[in-house]
Structures are given as C-alpha cells and as structure tokens.
PDB file of N, CA and C in Angstrom:
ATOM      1  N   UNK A   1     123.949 131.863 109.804  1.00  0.00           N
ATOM      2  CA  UNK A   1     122.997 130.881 110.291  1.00  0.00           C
ATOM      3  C   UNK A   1     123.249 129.556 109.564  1.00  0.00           C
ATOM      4  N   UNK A   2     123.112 128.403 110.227  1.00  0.00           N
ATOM      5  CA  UNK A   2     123.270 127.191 109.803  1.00  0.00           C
ATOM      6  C   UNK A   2     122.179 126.207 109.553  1.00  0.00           C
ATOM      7  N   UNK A   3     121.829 125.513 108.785  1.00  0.00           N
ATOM      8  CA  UNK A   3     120.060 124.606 109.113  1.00  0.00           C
ATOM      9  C   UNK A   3     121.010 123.464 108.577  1.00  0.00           C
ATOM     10  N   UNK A   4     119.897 122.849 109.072  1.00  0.00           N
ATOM     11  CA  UNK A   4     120.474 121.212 108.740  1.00  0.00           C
ATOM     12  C   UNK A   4     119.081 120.348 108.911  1.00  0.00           C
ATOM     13  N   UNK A   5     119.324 119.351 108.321  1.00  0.00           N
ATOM     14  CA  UNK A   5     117.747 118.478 108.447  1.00  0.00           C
ATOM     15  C   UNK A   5     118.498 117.179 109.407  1.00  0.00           C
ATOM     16  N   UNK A   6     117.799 116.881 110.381  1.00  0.00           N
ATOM     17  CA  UNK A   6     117.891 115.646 111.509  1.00  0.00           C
ATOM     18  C   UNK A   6     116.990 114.861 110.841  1.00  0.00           C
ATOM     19  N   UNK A   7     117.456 113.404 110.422  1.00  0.00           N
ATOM     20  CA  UNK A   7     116.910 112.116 109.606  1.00  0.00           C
ATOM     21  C   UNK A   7     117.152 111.304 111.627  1.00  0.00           C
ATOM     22  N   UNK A   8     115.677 111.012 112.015  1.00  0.00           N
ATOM     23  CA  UNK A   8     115.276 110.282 112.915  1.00  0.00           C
ATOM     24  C   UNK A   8     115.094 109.317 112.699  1.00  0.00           C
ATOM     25  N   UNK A   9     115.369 107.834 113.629  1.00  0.00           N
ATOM     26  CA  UNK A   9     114.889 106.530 113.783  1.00  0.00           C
ATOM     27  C   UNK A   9     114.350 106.646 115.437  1.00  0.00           C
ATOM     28  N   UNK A  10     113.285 105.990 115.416  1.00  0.00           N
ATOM     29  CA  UNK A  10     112.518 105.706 116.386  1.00  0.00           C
ATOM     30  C   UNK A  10     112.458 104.209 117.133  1.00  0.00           C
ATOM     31  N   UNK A  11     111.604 103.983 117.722  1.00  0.00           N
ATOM     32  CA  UNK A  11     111.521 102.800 118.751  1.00  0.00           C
ATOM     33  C   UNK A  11     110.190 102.438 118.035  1.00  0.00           C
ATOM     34  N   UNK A  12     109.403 101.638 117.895  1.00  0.00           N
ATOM     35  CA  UNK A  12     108.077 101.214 116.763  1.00  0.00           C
ATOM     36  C   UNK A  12     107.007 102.170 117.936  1.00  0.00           C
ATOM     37  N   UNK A  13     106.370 102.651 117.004  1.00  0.00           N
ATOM     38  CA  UNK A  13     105.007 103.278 117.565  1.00  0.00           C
ATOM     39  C   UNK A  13     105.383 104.714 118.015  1.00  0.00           C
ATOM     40  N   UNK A  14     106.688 105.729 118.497  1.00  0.00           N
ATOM     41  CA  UNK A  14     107.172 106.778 118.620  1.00  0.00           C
ATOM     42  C   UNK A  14     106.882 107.543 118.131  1.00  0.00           C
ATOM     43  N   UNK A  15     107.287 107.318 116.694  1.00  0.00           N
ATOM     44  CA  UNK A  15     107.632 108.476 115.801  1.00  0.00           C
ATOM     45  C   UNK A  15     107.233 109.975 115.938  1.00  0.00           C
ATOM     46  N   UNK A  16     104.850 110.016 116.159  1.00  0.00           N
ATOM     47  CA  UNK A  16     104.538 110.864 116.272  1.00  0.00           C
ATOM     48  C   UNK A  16     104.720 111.657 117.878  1.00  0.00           C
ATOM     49  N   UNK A  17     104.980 110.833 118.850  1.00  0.00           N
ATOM     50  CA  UNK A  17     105.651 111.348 119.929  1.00  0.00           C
ATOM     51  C   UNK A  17     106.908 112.127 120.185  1.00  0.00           C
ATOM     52  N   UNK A  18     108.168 111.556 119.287  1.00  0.00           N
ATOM     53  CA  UNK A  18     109.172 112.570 119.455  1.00  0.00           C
ATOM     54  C   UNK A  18     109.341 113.725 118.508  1.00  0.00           C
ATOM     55  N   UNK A  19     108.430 113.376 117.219  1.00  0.00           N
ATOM     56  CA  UNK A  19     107.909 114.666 116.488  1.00  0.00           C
ATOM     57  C   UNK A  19     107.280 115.965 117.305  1.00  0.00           C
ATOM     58  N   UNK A  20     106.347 115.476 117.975  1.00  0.00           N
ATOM     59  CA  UNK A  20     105.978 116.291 119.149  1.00  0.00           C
ATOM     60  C   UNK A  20     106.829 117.108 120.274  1.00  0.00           C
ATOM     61  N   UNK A  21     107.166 116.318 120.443  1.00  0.00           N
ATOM     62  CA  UNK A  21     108.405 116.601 121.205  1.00  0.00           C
ATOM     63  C   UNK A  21     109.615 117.636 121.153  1.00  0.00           C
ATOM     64  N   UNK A  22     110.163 116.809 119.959  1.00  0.00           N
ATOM     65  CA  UNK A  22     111.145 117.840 119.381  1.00  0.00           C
ATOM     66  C   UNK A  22     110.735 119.399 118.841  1.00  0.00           C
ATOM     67  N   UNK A  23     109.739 119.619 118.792  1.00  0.00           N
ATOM     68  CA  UNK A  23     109.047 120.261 118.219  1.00  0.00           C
ATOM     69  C   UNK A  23     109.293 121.804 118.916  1.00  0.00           C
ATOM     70  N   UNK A  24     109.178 121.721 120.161  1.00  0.00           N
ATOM     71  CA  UNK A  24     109.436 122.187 121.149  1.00  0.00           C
ATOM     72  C   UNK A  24     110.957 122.404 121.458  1.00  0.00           C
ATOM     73  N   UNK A  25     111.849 122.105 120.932  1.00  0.00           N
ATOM     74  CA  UNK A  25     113.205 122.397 121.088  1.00  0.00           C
ATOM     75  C   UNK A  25     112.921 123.896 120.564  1.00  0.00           C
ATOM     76  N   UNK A  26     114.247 124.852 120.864  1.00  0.00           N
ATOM     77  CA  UNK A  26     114.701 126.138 120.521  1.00  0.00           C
ATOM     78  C   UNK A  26     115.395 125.339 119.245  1.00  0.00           C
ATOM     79  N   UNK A  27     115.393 125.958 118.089  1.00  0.00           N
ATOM     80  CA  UNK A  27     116.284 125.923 117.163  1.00  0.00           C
ATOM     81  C   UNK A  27     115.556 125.443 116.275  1.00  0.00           C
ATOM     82  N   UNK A  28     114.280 124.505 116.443  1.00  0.00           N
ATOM     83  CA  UNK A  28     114.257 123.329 115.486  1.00  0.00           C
ATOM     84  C   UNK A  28     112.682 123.663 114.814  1.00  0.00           C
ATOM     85  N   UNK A  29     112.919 124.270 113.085  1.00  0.00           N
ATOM     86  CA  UNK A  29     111.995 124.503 112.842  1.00  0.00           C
ATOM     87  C   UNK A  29     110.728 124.171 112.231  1.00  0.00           C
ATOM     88  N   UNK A  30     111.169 122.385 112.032  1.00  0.00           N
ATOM     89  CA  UNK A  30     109.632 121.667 111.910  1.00  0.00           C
ATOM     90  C   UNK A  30     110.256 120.456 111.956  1.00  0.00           C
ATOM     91  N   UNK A  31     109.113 119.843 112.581  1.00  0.00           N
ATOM     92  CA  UNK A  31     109.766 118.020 112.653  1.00  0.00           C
ATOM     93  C   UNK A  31     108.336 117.082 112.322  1.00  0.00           C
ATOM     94  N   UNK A  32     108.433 116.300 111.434  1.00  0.00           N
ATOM     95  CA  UNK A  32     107.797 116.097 110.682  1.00  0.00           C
ATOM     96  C   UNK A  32     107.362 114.203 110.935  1.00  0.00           C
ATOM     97  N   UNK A  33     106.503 113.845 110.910  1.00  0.00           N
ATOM     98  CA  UNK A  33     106.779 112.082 111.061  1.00  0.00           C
ATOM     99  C   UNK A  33     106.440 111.837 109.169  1.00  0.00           C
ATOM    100  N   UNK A  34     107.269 110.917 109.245  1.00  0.00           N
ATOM    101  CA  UNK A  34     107.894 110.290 107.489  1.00  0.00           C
ATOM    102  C   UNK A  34     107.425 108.783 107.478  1.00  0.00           C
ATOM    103  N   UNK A  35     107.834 108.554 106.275  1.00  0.00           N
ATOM    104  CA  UNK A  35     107.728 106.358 105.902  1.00  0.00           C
ATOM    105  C   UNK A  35     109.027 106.850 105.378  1.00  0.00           C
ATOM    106  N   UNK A  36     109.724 105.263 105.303  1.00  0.00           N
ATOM    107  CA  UNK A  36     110.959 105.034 104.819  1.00  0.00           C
ATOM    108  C   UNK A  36     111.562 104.812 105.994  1.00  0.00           C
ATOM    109  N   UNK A  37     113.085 104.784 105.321  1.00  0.00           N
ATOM    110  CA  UNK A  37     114.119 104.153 106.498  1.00  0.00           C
ATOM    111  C   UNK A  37     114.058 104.980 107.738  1.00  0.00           C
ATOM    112  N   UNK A  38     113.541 106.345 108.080  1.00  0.00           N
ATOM    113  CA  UNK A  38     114.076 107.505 109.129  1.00  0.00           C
ATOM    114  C   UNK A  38     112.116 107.611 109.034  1.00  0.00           C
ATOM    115  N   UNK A  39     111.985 107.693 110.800  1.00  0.00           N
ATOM    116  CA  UNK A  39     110.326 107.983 110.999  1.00  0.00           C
ATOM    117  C   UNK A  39     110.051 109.534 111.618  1.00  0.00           C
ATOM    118  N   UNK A  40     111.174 110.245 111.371  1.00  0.00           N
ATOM    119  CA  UNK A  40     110.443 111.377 111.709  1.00  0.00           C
ATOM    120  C   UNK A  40     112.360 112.373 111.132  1.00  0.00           C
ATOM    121  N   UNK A  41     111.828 113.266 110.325  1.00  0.00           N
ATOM    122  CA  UNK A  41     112.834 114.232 109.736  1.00  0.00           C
ATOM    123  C   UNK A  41     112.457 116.006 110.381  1.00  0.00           C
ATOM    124  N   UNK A  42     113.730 116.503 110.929  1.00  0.00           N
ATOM    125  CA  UNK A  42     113.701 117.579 111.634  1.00  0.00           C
ATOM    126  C   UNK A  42     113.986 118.909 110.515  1.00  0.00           C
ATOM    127  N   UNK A  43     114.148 119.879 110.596  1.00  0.00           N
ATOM    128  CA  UNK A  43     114.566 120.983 110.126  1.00  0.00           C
ATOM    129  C   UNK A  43     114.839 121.771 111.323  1.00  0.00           C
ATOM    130  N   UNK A  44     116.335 122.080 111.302  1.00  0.00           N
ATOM    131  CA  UNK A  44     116.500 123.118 112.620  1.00  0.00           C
ATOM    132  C   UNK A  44     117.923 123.927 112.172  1.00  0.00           C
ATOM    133  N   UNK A  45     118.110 124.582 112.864  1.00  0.00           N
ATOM    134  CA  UNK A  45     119.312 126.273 112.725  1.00  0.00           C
ATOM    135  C   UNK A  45     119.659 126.463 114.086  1.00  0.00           C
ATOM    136  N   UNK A  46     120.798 126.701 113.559  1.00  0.00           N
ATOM    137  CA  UNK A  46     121.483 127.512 114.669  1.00  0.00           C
ATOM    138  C   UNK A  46     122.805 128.669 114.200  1.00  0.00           C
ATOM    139  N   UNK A  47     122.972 129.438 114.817  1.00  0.00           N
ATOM    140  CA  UNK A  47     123.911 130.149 114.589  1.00  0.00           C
ATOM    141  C   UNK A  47     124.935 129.853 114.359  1.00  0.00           C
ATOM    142  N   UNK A  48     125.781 128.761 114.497  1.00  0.00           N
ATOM    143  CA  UNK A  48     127.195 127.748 114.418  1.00  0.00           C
ATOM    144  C   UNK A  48     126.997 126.356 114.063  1.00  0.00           C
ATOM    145  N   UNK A  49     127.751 125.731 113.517  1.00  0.00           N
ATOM    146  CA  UNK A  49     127.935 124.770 113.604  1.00  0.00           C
ATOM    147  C   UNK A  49     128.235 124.081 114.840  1.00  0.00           C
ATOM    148  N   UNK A  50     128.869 124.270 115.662  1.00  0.00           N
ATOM    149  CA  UNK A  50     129.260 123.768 116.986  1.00  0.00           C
ATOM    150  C   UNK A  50     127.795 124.078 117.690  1.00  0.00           C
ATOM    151  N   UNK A  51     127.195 125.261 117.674  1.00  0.00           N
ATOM    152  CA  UNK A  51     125.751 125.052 118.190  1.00  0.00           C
ATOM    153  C   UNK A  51     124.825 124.505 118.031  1.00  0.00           C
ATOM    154  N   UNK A  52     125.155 124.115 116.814  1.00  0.00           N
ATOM    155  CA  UNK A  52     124.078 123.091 116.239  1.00  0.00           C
ATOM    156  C   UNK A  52     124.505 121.560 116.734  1.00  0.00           C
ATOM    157  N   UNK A  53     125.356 120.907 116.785  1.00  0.00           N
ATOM    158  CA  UNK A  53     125.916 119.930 117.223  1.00  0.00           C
ATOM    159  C   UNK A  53     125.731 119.880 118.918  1.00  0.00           C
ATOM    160  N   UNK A  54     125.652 120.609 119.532  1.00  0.00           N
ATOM    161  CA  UNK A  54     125.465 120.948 120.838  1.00  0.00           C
ATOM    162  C   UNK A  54     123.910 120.615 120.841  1.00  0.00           C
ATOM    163  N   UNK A  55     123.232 121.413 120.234  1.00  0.00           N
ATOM    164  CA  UNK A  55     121.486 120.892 120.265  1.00  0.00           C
ATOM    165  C   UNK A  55     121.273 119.517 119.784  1.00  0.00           C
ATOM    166  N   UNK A  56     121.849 119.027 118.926  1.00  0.00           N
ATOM    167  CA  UNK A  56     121.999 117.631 118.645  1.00  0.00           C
ATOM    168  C   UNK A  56     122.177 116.906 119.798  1.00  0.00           C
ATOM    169  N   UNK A  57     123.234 116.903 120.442  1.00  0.00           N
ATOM    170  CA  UNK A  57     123.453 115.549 120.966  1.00  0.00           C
ATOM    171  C   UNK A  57     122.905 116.447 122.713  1.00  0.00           C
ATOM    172  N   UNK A  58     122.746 117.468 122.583  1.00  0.00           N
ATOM    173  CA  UNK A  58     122.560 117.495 124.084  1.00  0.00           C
ATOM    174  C   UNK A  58     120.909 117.975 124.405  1.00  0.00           C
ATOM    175  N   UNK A  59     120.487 117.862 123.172  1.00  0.00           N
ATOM    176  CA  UNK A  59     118.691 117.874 123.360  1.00  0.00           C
ATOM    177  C   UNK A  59     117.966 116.940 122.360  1.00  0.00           C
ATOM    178  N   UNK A  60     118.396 117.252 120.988  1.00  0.00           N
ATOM    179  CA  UNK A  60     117.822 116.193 120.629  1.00  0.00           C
ATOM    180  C   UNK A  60     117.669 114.599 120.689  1.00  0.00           C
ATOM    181  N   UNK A  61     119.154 114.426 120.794  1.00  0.00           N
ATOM    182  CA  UNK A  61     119.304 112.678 121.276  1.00  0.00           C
ATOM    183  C   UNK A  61     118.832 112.116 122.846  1.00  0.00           C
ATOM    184  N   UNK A  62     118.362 113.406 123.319  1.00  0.00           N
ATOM    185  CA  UNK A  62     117.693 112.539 124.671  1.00  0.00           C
ATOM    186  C   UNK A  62     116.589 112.371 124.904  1.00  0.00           C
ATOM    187  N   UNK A  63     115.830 112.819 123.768  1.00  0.00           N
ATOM    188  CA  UNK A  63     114.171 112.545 123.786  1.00  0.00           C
ATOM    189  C   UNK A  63     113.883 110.927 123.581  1.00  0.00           C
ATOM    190  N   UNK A  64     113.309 111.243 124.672  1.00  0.00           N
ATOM    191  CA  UNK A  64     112.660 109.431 124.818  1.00  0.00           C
ATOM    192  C   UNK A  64     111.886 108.997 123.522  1.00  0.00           C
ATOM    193  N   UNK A  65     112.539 107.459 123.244  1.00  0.00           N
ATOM    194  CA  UNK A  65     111.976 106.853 122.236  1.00  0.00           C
ATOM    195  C   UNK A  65     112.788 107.098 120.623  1.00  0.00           C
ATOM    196  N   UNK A  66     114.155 107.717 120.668  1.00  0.00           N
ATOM    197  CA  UNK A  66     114.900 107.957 119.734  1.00  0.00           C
ATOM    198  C   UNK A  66     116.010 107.245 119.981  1.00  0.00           C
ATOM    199  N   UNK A  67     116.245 106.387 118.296  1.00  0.00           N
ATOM    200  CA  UNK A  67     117.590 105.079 118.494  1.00  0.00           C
ATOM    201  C   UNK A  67     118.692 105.696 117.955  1.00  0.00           C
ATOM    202  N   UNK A  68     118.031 106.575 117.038  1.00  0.00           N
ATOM    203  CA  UNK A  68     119.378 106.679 116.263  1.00  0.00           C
ATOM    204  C   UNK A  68     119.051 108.277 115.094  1.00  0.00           C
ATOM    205  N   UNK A  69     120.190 109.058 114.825  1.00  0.00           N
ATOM    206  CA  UNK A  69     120.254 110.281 114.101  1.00  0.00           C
ATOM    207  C   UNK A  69     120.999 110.546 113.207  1.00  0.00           C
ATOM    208  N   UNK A  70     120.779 111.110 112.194  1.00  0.00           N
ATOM    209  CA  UNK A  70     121.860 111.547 110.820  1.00  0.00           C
ATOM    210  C   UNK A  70     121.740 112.808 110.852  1.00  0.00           C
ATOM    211  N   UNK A  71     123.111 113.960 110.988  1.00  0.00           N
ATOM    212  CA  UNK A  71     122.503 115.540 110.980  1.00  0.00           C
ATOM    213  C   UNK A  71     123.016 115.586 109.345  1.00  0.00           C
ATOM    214  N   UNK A  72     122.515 116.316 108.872  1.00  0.00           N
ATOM    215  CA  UNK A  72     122.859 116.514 107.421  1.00  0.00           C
ATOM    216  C   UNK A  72     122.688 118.105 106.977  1.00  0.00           C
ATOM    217  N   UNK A  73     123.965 118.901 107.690  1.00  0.00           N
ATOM    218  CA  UNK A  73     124.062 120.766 107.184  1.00  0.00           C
ATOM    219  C   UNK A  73     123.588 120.526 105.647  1.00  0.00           C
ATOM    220  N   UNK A  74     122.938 121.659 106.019  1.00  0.00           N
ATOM    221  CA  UNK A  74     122.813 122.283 104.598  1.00  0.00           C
ATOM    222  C   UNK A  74     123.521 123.074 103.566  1.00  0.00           C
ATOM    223  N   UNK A  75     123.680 122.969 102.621  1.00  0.00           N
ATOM    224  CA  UNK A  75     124.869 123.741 102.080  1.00  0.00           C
ATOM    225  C   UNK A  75     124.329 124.692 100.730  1.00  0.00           C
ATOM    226  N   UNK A  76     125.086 125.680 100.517  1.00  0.00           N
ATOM    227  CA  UNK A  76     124.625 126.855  99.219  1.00  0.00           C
ATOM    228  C   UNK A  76     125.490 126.372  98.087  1.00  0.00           C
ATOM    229  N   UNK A  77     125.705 125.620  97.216  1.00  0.00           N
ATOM    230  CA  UNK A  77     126.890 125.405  96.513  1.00  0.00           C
ATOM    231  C   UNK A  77     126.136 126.821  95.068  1.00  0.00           C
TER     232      UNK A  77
END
C-alpha cells in the first residue's frame, strides 16, 4: 500500500468545498482545509504508485475550484 499527502491550492473562497468534495474520492483518507501556502491537504492510498498517480490526475485534479497540486509519497526510511 502506498499513502501520500496531496498539498492543495484553491481558487479564493473553495477550499472548504473541494475538501468536501474530495472527500468522497475512493482512496482518499481525509482532506482537511489548512492556512499557509496549500488551502486544503489530502491523505490518500492506493495500492501502486501508478494508481495513485492515476487518482491524482484523473480525479483529483478535476474537482472544480482546484489550481494547483503537490503529491508527496510517503516513505518508511
């Protein structure tokens, strides 16, 4: 299993909308609205890396009101 945290930028006033939103994806196991540079930070898994990248750009980046994304795997060192 793979997790990774999604660092969100929004459109002004969004944030708690695509928190909502995303929320509701398969994979993604809390999405959170934040302050700082990123207005809403995800936690999500998937079985692969390539699956996870697949939920990225082919569900998460199309929720209305999202400019921009950082995926950041998680790692066991």
């Amino acid at each position: 299993m793979v997790q990774a945290y999604i660092l969100i930028q929004t459109e002004v006033g969004k944030a708690t909308v695509v928190a909502r939103t995303i929320t509701g994806i398969p994979g993604v196991l809390t999405a959170e609205d934040v302050t700082g540079p990123y207005d809403v930070i995800v936690k999500a898994e998937a079985e692969t890396v390539d699956e996870l990248g697949r939920m990225v750009v082919a569900q998460v980046q199309k929720v209305e009101g999202i400019t921009r994304t950082l995926t950041c795997p998680v790692v066991h060192l």
